[in-house]
C-alpha atoms as a PDB file:
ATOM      1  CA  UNK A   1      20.231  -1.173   1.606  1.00  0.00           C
ATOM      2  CA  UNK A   2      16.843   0.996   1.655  1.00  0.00           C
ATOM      3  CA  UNK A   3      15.855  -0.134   5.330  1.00  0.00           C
ATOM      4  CA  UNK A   4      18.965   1.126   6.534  1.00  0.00           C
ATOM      5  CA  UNK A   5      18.506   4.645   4.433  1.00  0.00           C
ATOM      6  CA  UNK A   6      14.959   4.552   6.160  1.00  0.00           C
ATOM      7  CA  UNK A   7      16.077   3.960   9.760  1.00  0.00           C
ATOM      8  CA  UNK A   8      18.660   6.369   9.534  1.00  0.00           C
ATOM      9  CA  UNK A   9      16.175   9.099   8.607  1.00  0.00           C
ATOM     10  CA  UNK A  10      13.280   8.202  10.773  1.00  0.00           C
ATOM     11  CA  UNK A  11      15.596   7.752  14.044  1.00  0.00           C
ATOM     12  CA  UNK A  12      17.545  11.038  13.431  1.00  0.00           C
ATOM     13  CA  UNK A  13      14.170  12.871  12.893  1.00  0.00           C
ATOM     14  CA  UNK A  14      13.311  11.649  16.618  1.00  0.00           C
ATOM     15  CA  UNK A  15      16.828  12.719  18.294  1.00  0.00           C
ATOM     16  CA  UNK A  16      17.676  16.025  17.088  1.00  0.00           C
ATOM     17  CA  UNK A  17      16.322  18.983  19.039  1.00  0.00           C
ATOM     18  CA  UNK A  18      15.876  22.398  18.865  1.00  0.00           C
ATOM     19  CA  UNK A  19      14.120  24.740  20.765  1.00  0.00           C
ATOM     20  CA  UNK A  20      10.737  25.047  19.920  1.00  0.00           C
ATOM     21  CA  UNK A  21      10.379  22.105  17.987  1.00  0.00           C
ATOM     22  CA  UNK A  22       7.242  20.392  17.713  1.00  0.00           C
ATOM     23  CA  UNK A  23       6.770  16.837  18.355  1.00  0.00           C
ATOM     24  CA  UNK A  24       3.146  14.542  16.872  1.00  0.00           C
ATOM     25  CA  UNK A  25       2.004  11.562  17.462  1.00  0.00           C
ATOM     26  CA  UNK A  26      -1.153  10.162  15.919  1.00  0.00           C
ATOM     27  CA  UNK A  27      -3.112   7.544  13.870  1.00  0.00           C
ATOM     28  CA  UNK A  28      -4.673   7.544  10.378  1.00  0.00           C
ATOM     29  CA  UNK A  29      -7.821   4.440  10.134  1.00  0.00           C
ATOM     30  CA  UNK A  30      -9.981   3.646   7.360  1.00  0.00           C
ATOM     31  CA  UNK A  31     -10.825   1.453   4.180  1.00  0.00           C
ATOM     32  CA  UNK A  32      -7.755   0.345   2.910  1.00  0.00           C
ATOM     33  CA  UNK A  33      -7.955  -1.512  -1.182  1.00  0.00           C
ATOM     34  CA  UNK A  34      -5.428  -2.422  -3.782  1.00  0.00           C
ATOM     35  CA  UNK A  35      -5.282  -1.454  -7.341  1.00  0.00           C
ATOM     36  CA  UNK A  36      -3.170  -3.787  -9.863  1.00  0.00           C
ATOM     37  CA  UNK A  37      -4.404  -6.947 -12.058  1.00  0.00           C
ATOM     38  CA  UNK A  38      -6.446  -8.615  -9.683  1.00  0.00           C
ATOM     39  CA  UNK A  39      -8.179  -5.260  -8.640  1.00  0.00           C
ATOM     40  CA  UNK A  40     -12.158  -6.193  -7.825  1.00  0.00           C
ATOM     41  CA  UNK A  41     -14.273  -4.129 -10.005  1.00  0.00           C
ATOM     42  CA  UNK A  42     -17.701  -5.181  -8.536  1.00  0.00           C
ATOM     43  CA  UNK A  43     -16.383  -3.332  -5.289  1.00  0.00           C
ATOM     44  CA  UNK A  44     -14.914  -0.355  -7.007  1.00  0.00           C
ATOM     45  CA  UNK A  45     -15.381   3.293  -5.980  1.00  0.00           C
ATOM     46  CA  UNK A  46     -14.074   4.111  -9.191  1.00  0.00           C
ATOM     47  CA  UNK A  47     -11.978   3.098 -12.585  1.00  0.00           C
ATOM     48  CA  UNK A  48      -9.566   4.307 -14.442  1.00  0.00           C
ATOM     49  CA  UNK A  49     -10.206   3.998 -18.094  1.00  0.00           C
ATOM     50  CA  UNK A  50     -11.907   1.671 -20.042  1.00  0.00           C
ATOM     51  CA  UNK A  51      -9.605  -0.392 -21.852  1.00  0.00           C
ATOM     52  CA  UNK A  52      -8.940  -4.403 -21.209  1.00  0.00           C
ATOM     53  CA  UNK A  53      -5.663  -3.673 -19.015  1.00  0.00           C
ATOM     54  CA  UNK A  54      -6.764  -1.034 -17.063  1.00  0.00           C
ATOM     55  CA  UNK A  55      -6.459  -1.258 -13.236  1.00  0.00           C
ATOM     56  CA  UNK A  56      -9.374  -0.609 -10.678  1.00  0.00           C
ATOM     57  CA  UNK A  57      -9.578   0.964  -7.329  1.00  0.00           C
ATOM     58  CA  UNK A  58     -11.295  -1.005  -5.130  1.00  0.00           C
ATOM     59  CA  UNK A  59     -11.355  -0.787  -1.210  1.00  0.00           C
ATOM     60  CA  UNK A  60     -12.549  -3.442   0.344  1.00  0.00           C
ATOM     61  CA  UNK A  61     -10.217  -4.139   4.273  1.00  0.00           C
ATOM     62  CA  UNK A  62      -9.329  -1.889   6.385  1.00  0.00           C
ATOM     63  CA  UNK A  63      -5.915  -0.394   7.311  1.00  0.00           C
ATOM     64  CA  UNK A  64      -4.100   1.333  10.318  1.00  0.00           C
ATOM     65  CA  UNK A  65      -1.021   3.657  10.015  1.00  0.00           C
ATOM     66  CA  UNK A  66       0.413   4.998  13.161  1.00  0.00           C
ATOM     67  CA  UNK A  67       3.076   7.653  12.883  1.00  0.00           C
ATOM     68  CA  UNK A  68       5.568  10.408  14.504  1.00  0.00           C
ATOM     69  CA  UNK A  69       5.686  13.677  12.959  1.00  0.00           C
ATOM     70  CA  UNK A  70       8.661  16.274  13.375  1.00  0.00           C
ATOM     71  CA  UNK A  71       8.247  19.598  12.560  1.00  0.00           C
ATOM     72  CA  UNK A  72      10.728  21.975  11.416  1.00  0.00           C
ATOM     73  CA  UNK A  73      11.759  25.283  12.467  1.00  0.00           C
ATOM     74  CA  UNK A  74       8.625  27.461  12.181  1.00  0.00           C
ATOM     75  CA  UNK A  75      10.687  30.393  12.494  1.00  0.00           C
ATOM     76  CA  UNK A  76      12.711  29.835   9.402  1.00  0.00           C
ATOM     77  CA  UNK A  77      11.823  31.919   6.477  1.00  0.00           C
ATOM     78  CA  UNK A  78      11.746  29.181   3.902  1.00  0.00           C
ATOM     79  CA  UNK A  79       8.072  28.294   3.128  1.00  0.00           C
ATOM     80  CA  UNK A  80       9.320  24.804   2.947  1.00  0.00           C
ATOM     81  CA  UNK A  81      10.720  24.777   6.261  1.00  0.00           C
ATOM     82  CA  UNK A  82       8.379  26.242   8.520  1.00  0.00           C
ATOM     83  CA  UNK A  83       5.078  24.504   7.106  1.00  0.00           C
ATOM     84  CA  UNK A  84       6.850  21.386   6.924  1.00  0.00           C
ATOM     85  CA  UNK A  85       8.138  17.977   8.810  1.00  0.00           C
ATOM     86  CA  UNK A  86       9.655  14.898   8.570  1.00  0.00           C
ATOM     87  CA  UNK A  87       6.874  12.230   9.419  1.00  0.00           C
ATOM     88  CA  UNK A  88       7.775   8.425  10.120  1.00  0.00           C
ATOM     89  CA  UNK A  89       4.941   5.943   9.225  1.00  0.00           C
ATOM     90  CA  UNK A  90       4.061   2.123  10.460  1.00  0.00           C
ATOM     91  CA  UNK A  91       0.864   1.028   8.533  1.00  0.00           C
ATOM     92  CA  UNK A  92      -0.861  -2.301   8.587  1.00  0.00           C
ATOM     93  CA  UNK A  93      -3.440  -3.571   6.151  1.00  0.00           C
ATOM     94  CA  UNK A  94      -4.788  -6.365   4.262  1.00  0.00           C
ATOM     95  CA  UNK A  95      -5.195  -6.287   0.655  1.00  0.00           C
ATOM     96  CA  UNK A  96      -7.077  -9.402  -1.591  1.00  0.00           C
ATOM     97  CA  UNK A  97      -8.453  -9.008  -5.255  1.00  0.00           C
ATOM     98  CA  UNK A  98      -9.947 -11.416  -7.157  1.00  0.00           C
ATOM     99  CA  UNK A  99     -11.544 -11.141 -10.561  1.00  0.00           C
ATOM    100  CA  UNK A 100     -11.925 -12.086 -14.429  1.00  0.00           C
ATOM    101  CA  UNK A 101      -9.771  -9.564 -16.942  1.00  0.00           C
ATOM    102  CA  UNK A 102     -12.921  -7.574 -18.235  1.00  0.00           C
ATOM    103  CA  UNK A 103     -12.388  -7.553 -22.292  1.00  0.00           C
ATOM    104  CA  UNK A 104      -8.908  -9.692 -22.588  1.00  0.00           C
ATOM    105  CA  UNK A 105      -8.675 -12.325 -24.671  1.00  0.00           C
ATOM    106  CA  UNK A 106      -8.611 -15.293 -22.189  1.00  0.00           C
ATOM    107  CA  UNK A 107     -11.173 -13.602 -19.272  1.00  0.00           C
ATOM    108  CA  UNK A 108     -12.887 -16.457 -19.430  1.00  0.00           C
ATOM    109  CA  UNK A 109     -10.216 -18.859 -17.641  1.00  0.00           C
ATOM    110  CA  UNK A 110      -8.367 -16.362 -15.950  1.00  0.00           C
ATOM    111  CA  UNK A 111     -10.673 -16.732 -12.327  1.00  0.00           C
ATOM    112  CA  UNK A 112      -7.239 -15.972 -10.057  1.00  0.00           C
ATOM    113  CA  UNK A 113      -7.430 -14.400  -6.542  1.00  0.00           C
ATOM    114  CA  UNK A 114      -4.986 -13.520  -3.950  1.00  0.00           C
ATOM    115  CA  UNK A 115      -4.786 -11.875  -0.128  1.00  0.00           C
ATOM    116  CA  UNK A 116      -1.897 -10.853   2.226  1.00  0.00           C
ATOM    117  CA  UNK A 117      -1.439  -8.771   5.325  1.00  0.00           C
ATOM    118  CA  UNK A 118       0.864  -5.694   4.360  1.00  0.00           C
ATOM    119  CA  UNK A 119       3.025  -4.189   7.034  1.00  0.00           C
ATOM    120  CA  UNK A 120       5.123  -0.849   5.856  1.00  0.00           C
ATOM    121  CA  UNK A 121       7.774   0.826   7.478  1.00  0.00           C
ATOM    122  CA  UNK A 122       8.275   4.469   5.671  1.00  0.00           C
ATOM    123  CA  UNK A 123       9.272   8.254   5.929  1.00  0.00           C
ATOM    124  CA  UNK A 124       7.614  11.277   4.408  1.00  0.00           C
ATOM    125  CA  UNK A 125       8.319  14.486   3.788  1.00  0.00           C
ATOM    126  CA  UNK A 126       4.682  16.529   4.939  1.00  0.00           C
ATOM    127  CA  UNK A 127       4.280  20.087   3.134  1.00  0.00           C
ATOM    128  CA  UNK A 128       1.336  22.211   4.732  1.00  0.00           C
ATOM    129  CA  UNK A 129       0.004  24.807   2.486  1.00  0.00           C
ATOM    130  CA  UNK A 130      -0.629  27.352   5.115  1.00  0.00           C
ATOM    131  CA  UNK A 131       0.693  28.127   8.371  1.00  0.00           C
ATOM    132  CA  UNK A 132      -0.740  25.546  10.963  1.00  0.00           C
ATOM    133  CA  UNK A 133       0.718  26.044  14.417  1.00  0.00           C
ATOM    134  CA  UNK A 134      -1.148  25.161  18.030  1.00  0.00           C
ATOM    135  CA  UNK A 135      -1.969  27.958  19.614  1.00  0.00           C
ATOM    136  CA  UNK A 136      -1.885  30.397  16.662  1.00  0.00           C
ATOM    137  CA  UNK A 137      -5.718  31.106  14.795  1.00  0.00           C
ATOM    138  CA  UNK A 138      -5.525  28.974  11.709  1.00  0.00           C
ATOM    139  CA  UNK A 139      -7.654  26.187  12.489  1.00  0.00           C
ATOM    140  CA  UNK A 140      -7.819  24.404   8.925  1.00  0.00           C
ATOM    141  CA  UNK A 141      -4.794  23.185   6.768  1.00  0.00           C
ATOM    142  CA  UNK A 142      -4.136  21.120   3.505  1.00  0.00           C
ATOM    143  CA  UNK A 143      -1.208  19.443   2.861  1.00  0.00           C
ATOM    144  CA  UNK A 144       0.920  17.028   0.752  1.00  0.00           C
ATOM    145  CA  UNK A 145       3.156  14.717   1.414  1.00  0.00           C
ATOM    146  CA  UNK A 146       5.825  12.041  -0.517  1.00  0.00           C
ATOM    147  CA  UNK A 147       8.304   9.552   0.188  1.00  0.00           C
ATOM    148  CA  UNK A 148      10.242   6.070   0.769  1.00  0.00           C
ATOM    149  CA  UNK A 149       9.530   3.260   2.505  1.00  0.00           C
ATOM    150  CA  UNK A 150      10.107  -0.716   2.625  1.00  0.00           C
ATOM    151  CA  UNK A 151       7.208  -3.398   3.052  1.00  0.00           C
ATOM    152  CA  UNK A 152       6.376  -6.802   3.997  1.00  0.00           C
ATOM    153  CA  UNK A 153       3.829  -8.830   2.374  1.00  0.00           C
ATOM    154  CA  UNK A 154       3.024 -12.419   1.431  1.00  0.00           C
ATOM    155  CA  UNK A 155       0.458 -13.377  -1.080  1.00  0.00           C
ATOM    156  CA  UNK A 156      -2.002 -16.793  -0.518  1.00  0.00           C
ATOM    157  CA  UNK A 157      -4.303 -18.041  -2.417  1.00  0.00           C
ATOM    158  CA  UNK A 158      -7.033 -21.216  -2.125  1.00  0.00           C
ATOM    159  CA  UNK A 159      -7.041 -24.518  -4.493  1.00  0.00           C
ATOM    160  CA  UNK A 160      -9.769 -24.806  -6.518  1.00  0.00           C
ATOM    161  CA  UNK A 161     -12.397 -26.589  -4.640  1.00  0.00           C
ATOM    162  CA  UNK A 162     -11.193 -25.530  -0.924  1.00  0.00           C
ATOM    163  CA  UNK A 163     -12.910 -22.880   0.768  1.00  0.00           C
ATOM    164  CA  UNK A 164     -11.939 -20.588   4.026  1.00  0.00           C
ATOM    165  CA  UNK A 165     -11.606 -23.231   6.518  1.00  0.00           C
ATOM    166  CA  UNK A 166      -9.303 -25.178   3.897  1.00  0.00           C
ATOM    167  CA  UNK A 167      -5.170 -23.838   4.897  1.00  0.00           C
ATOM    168  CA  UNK A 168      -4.276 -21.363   1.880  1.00  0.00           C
ATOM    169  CA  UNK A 169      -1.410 -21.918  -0.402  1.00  0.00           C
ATOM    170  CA  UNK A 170       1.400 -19.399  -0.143  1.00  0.00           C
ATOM    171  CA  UNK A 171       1.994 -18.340  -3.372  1.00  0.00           C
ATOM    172  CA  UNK A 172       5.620 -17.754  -3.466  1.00  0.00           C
ATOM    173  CA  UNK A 173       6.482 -21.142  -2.887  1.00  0.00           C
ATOM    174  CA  UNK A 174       5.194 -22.097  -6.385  1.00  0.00           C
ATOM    175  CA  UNK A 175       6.047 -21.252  -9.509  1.00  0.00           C
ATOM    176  CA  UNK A 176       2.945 -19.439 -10.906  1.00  0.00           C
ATOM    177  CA  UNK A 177       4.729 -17.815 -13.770  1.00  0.00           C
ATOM    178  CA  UNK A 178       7.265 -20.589 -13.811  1.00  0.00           C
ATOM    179  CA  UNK A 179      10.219 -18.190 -12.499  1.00  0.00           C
ATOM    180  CA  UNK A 180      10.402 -18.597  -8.509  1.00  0.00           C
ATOM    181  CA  UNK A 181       9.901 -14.811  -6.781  1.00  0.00           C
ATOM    182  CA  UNK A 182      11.103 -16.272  -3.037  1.00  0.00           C
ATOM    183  CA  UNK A 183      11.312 -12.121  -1.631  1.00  0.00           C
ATOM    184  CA  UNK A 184       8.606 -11.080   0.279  1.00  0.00           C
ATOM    185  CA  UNK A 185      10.124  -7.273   0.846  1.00  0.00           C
ATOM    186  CA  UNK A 186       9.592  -4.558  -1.479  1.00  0.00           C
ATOM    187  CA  UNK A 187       9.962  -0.876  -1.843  1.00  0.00           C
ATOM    188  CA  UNK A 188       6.668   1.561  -1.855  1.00  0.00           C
ATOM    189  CA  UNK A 189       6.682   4.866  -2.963  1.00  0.00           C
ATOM    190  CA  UNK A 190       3.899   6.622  -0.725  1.00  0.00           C
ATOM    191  CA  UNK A 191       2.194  10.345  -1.446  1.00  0.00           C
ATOM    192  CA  UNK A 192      -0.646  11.465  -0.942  1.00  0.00           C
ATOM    193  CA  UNK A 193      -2.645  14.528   0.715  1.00  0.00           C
ATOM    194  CA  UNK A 194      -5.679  15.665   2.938  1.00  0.00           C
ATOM    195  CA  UNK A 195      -7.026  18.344   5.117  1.00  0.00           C
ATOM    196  CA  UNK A 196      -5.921  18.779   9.038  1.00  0.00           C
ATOM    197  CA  UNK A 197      -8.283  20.621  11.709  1.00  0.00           C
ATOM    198  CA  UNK A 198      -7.739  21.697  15.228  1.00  0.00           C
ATOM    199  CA  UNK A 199      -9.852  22.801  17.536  1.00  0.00           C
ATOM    200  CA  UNK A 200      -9.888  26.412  19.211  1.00  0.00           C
ATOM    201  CA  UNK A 201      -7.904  26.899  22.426  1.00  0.00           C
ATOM    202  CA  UNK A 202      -4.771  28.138  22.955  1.00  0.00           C
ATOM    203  CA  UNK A 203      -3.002  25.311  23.912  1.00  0.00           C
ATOM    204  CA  UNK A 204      -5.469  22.653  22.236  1.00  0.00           C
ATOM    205  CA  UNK A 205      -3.611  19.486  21.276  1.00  0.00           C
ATOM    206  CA  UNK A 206      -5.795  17.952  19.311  1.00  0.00           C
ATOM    207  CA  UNK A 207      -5.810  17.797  15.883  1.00  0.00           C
ATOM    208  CA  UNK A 208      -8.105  16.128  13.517  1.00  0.00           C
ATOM    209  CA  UNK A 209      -8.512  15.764   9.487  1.00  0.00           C
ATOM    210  CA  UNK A 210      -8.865  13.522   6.556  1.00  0.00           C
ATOM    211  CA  UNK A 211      -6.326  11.586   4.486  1.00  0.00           C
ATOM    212  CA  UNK A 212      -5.809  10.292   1.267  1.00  0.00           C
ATOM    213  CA  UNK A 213      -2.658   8.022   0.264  1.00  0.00           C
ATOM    214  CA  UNK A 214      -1.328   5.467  -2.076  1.00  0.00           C
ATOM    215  CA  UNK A 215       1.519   3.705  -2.390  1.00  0.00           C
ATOM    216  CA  UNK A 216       3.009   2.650  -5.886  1.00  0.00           C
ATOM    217  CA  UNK A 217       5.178  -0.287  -5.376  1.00  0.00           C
ATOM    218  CA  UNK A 218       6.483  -4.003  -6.745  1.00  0.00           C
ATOM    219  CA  UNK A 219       4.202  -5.401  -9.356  1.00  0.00           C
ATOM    220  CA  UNK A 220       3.912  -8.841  -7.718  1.00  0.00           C
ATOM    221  CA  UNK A 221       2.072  -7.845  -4.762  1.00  0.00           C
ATOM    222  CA  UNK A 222      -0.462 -10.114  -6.491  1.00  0.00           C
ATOM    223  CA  UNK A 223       1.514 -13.038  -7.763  1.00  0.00           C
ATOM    224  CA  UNK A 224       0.678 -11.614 -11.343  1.00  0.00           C
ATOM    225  CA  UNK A 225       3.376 -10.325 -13.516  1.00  0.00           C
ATOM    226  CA  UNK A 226       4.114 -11.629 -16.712  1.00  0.00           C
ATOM    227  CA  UNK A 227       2.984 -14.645 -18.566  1.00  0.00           C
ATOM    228  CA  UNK A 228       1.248 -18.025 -17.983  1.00  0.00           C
ATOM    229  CA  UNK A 229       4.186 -20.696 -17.455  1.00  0.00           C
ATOM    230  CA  UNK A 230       5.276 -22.750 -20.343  1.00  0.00           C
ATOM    231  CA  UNK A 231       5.127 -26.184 -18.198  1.00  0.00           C
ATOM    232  CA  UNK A 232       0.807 -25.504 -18.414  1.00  0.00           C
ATOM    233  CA  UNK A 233       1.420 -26.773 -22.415  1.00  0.00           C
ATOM    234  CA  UNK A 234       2.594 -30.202 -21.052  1.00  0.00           C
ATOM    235  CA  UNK A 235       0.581 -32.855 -19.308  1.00  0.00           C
ATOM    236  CA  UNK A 236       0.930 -32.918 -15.662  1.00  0.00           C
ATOM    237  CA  UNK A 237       4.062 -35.823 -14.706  1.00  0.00           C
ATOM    238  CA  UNK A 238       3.150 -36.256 -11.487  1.00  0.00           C
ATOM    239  CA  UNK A 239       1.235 -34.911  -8.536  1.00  0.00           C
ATOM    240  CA  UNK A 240       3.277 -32.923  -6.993  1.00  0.00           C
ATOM    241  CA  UNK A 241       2.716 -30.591  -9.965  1.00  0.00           C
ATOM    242  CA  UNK A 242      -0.865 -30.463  -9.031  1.00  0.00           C
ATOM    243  CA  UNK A 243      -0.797 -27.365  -6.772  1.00  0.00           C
ATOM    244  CA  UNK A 244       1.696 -24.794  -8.962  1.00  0.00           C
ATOM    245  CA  UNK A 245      -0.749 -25.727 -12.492  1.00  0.00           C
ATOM    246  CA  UNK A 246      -3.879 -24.815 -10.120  1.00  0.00           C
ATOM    247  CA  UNK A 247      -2.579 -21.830  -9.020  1.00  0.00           C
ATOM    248  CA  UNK A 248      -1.175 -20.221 -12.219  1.00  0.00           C
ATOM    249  CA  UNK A 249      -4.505 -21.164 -13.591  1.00  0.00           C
ATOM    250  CA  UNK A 250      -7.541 -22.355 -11.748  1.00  0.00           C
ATOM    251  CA  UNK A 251      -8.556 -23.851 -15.201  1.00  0.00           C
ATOM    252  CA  UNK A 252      -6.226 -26.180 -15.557  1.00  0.00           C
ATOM    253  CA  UNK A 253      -8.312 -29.171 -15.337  1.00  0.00           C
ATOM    254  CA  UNK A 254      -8.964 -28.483 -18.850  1.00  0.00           C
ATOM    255  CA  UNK A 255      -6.256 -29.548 -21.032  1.00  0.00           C
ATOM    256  CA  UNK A 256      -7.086 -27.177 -23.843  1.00  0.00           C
ATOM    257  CA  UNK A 257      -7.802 -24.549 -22.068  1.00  0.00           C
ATOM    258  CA  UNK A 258      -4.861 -25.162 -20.311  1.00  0.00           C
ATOM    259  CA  UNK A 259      -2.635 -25.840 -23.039  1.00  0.00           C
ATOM    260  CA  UNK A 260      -3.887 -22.491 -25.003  1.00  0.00           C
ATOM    261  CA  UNK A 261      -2.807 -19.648 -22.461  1.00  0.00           C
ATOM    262  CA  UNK A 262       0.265 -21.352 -21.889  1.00  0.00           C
ATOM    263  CA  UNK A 263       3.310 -18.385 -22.570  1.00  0.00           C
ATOM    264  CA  UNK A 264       0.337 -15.516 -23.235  1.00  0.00           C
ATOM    265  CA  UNK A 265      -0.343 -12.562 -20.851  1.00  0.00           C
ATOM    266  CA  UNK A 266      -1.168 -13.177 -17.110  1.00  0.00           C
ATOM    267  CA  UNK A 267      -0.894 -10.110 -16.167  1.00  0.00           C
ATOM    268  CA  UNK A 268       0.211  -6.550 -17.621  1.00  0.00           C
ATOM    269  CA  UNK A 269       4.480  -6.170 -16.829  1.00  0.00           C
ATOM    270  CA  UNK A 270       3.888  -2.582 -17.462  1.00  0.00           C
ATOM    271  CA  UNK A 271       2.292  -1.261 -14.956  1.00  0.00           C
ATOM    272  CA  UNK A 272       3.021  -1.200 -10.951  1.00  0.00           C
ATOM    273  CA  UNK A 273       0.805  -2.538  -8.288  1.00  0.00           C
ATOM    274  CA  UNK A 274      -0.584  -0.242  -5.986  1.00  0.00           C
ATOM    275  CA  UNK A 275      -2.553   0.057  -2.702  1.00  0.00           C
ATOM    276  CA  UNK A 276      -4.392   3.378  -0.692  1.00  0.00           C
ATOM    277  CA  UNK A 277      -6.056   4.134   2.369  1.00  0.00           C
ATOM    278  CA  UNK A 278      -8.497   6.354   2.734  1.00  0.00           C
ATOM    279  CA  UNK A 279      -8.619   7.458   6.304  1.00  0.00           C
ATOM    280  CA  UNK A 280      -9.848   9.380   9.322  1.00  0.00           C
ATOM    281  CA  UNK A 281      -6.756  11.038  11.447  1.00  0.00           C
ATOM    282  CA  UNK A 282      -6.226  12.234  14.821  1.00  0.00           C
ATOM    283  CA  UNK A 283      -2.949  13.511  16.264  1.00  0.00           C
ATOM    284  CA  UNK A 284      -1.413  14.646  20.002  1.00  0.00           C
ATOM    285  CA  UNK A 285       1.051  17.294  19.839  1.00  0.00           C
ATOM    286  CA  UNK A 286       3.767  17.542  22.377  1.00  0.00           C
ATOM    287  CA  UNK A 287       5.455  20.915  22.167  1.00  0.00           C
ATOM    288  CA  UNK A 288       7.382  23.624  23.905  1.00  0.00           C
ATOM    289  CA  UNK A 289       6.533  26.687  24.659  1.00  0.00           C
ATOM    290  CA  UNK A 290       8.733  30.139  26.122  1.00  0.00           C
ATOM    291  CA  UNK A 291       8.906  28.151  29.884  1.00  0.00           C
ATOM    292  CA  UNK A 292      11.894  25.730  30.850  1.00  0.00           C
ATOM    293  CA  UNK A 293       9.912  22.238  30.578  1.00  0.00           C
ATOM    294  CA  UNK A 294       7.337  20.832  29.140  1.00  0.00           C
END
């Protein structure tokens, strides 16, 4: 129901037209990390916190989000209206994370890792905080922005033993925390903020700045939710059972350790994953002037 609220909004930002509207198309590129349960502390930039389930920042691929910005009427005399715009995003990204639970109770056999490609279809709403028009002489900006959007993603992880010429194991086709999670669509909630620069010139296009975003969505972006699986407390039946017990716990070649995590925390239900890109941006603006044409 949310990718048709999304298209509806990002294709009716593109028809309407008035005069003197303002029409941008650019690209934000840069590092690109995930924070949730998995989160890799050795490459953090920074932490949150120092208790057991706290989540690190860590950005470690690179991401690419192309969008089309509308801008309102800068005439209007709302300070909403005239500093503002509708902007329609498509990012791509890969995420991964991989790391031991620093001060929980079962660190020591938790050893899990995951990547996936992310692509995200949103809309934002982008406030500037001052005036920021081409040809007009502010040539610095900040603004905000906030909004919906839908993405695809699909979490893999290696066997114990294989390495990166070995084919990964999609994780949703197992069940890790013995309750099947077949969806690879979720929502995102992305905001974020940054600082936009144009050159001088009347009639420059150009504009160039710096971004910083996140986006809060579905807490199994990692394959790490709730609690090891109950079926970890039994001896494997057969072999086929080999693959799921190895991926909801790498340690599972050890009955006892095995057997001991089995219903306990395997991740922490109460908080959402999350990823960011931090990123360089450069825009074209198309826009009309007092003549007949463009």
């Amino acid at each position: 129901m949310y990718h048709r609220f999304l298209f509806l909004i990002i294709f009716s930002a593109a028809i309407f037209s008035v005069k003197g509207q303002i029409h941008e198309f650019g690209v934000i590129a840069g590092p690109m990390g995930y924070s949730g349960d998995l989160a890799n502390f050795g490459n953090s930039l920074f932490k949150v916190g120092g208790k057991a389930n706290d989540k690190f920042l860590a950005f470690d691929n690179l991401g690419i989000n192309a969008f089309y910005k509308y801008n309102f009427d800068e005439k209007s005399t709302s300070f909403f209206v005239r500093n503002a715009g509708i902007r329609a995003n498509l990012l791509y990204g890969k995420l991964s994370g991989g790391a031991v639970g620093p001060g929980e109770r079962f660190s020591n056999i938790r050893d899990l890792h995951f990547f996936t490609n992310v692509f995200e279809l949103s809309a934002v709403y982008e406030l500037n905080f001052f005036k920021f028009q081409i040809a007009k002489k502010q040539h610095f900006a900040l603004y905000v922005f906030g909004g919906l959007g839908a993405m695809s993603y699909n979490p893999k992880a290696y066997l114990p033993g294989d390495n990166n010429d070995s084919e990964p194991q999609k994780l949703k086709d197992y069940p890790t925390e013995g309750v099947d999670r077949k969806s690879t669509l979720a929502y995102t909630i992305p905001m974020g903020g940054g600082i936009k620069w144009k050159p001088e010139g009347a009639r420059n296009p150009w504009t160039f700045g710096l971004e910083i975003s996140g986006r809060i969505t579905t807490d199994n972006l990692d394959d790490v939710h709730q609690a090891y699986p109950a079926y970890l407390a039994n001896p494997a039946s057969s072999t086929d059972e080999f693959a799921p017990r190895f991926l909801a716990n790498p340690k599972a070649s050890d009955p006892m350790q095995a057997q001991s995590v089995a219903g306990y925390a395997r991740g922490n239900q109460y908080l959402f994953d999350m990823y960011k890109l931090v990123g360089v941006r450069v825009s074209y603006t198309l826009f009309r002037c007092d003549c007949p044409s463009w």
